[in-house]
Protein backbone atom coordinates (compact mmCIF):
# COMPACT_ATOMS: atom_id res chain seq x y z
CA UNK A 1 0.00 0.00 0.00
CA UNK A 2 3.24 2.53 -0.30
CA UNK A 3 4.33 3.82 -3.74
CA UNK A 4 6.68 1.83 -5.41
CA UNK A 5 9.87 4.41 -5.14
CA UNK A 6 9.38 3.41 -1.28
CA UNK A 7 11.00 0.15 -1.94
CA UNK A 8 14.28 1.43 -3.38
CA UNK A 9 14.67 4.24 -0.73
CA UNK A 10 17.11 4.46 1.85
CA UNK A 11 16.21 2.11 5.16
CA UNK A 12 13.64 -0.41 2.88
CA UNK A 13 16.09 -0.86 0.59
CA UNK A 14 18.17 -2.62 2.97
CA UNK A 15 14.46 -4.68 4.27
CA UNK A 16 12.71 -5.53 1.57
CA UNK A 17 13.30 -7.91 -1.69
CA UNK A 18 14.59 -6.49 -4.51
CA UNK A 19 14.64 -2.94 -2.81
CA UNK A 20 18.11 -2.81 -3.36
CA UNK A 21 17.99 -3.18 -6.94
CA UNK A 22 21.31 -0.13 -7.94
CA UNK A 23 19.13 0.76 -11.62
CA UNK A 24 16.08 1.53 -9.81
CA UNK A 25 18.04 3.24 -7.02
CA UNK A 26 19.73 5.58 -9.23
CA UNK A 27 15.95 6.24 -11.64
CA UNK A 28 14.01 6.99 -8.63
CA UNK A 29 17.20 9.45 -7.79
CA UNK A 30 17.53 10.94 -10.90
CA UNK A 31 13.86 11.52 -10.40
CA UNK A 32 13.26 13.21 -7.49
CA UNK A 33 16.54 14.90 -7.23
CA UNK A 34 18.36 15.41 -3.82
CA UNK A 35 14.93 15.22 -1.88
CA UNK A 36 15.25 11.25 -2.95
CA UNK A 37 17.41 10.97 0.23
CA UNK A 38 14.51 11.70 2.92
CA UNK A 39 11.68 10.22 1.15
CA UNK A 40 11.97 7.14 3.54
CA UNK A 41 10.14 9.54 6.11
CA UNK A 42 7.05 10.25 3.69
CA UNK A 43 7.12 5.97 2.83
CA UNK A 44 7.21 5.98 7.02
CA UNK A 45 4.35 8.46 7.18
CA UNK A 46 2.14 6.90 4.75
CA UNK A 47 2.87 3.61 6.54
CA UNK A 48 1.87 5.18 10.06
CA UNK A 49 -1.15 6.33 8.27
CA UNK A 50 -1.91 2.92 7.23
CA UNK A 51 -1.82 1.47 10.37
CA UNK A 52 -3.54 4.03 12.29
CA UNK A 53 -6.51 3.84 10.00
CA UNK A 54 -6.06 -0.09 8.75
CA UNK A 55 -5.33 -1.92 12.02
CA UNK A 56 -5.49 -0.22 15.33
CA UNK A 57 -8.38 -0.19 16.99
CA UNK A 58 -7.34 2.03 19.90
CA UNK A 59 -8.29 5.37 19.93
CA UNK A 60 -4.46 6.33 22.00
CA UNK A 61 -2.53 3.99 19.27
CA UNK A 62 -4.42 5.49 16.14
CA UNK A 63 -3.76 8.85 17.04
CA UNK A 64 -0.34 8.33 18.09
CA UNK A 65 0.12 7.16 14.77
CA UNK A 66 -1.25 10.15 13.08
CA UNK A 67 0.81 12.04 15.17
CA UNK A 68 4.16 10.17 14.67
CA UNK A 69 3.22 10.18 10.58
CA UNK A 70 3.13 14.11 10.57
CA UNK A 71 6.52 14.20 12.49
CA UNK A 72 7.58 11.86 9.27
CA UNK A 73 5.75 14.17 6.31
CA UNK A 74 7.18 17.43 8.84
CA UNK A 75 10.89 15.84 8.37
CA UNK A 76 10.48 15.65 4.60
CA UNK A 77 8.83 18.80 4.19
CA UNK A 78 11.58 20.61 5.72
CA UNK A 79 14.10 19.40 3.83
CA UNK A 80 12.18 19.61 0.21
CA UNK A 81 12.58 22.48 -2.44
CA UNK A 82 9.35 24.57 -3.08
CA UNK A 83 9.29 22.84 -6.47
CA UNK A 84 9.71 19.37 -5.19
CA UNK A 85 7.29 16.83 -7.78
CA UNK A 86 5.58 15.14 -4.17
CA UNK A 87 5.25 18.07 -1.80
CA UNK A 88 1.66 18.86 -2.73
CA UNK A 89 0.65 15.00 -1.99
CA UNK A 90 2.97 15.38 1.55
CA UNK A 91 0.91 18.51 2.13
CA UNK A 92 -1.97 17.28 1.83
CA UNK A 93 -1.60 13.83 3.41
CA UNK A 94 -0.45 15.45 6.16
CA UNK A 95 -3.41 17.56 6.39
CA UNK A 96 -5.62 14.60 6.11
CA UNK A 97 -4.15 13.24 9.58
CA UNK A 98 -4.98 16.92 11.11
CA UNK A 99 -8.30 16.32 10.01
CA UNK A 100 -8.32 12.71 11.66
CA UNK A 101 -6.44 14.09 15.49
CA UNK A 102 -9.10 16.86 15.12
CA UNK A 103 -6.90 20.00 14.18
CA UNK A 104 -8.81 20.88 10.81
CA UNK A 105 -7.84 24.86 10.80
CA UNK A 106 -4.37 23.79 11.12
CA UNK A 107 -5.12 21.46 8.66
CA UNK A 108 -6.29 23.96 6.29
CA UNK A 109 -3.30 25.85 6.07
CA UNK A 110 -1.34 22.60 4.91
CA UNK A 111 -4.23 22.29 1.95
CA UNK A 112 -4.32 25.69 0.75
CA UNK A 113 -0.38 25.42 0.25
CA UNK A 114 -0.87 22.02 -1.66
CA UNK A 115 -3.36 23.70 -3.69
CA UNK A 116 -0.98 26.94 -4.12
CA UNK A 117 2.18 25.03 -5.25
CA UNK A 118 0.38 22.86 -7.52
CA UNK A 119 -3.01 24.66 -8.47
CA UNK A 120 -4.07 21.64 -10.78
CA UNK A 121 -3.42 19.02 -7.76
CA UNK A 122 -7.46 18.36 -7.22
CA UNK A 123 -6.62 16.12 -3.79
CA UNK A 124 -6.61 19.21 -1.75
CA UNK A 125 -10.28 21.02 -3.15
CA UNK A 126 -11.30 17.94 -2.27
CA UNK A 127 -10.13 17.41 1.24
CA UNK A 128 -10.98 21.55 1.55
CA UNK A 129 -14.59 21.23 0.57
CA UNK A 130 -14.95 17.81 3.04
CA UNK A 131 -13.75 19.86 5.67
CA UNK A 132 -15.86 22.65 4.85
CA UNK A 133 -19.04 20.17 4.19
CA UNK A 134 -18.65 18.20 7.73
CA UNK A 135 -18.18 21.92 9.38
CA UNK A 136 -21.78 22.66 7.81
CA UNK A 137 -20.37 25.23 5.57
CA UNK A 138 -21.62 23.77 2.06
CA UNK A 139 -21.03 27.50 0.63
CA UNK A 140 -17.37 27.36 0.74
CA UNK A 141 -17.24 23.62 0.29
CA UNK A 142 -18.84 24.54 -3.48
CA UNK A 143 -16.41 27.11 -3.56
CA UNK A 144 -13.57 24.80 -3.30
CA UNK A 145 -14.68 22.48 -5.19
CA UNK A 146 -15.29 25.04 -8.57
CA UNK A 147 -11.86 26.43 -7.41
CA UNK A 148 -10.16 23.08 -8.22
CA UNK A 149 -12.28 22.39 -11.29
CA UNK A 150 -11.46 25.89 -12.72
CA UNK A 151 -7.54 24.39 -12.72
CA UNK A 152 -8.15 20.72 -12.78
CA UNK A 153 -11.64 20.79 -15.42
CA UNK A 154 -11.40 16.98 -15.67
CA UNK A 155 -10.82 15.67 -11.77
CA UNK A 156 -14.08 13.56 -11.43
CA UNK A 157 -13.32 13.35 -8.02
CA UNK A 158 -14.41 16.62 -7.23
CA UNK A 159 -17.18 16.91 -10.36
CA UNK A 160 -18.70 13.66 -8.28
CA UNK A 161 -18.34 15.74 -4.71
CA UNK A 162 -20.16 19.15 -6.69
CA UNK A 163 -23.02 16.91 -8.03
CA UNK A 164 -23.60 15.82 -4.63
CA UNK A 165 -23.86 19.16 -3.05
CA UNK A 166 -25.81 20.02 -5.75
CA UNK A 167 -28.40 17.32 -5.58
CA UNK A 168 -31.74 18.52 -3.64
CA UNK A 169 -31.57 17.61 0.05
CA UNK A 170 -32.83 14.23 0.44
CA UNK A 171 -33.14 12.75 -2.87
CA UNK A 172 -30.10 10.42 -2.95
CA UNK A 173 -28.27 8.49 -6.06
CA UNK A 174 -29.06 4.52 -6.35
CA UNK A 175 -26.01 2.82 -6.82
């Protein structure tokens, strides 16, 4: 459940089969540039994530977790170039987990930078308008939404999420 460049990066290279294949060290390198050396935090973050939302049932354990994956996305985040290729998803994964501990306005902020450094990144409209939508503000969940469509026109993620605030209230979709 990581992205495959998590194999080949430093610390599961040395854990996992075939993660310390030298060709698809040095592509995923030549890819992402110097940032390549910290993006075992993010593959630790998104792991974190996983468990906190895949297998712990403990309320303490999930949201130390969440907490311990921001301190992972935080680590990369410091270290990566305003034009890293991943710091948009980073952003906004590690908004998602300030959503989950219950810190959405902090969460915002990490959002509205995704969206700012990549404008036609839909995953953060999306996560703005949820946030907006389970705050009861459907105005500015709308708004997010056709702010992310206006860059991203094809994202059917978020046409899907602006036909369902737009349905009347309580007629629903069969599936």
């Amino acid at each position: 459940m990581l992205p495959r460049f998590c194999l080949h990066t430093q610390d599961f290279r040395e854990h996992a089969a075939g993660g310390n294949d030298p060709a698809q060290i040095e592509r995923w390198s030549a890819f992402f540039g110097p940032t390549y050396w910290h993006l075992h935090h993010y593959c630790w973050g998104l792991m974190k994530t996983n468990r906190a939302m895949l297998l712990v049932r403990n309320v303490d354990f999930k949201r130390s977790y969440l907490a311990d994956a921001i301190k992972e996305f935080d680590y990369v985040i410091e270290r990566a170039p305003a034009d890293f290729v991943l710091l948009p998803e980073i952003l906004t994964k590690k908004g998602e987990n300030l959503v989950r501990l219950g810190r959405g306005p902090h969460a915002l902020l990490e959002f509205e930078r995704a969206a700012e450094l990549k404008p036609d990144y839909w995953p953060p409209y999306a996560q703005l308008s949820d946030y907006y939508k389970s705050s009861g503000d459907i105005a500015k969940a709308r708004e997010q939404l056709r702010r992310g469509l206006s860059f991203a026109p094809d994202a059917t993620a978020l046409q899907r999420r602006l036909s369902e605030l737009d349905r009347p209230e309580g007629r629903s979709i069969s599936r």
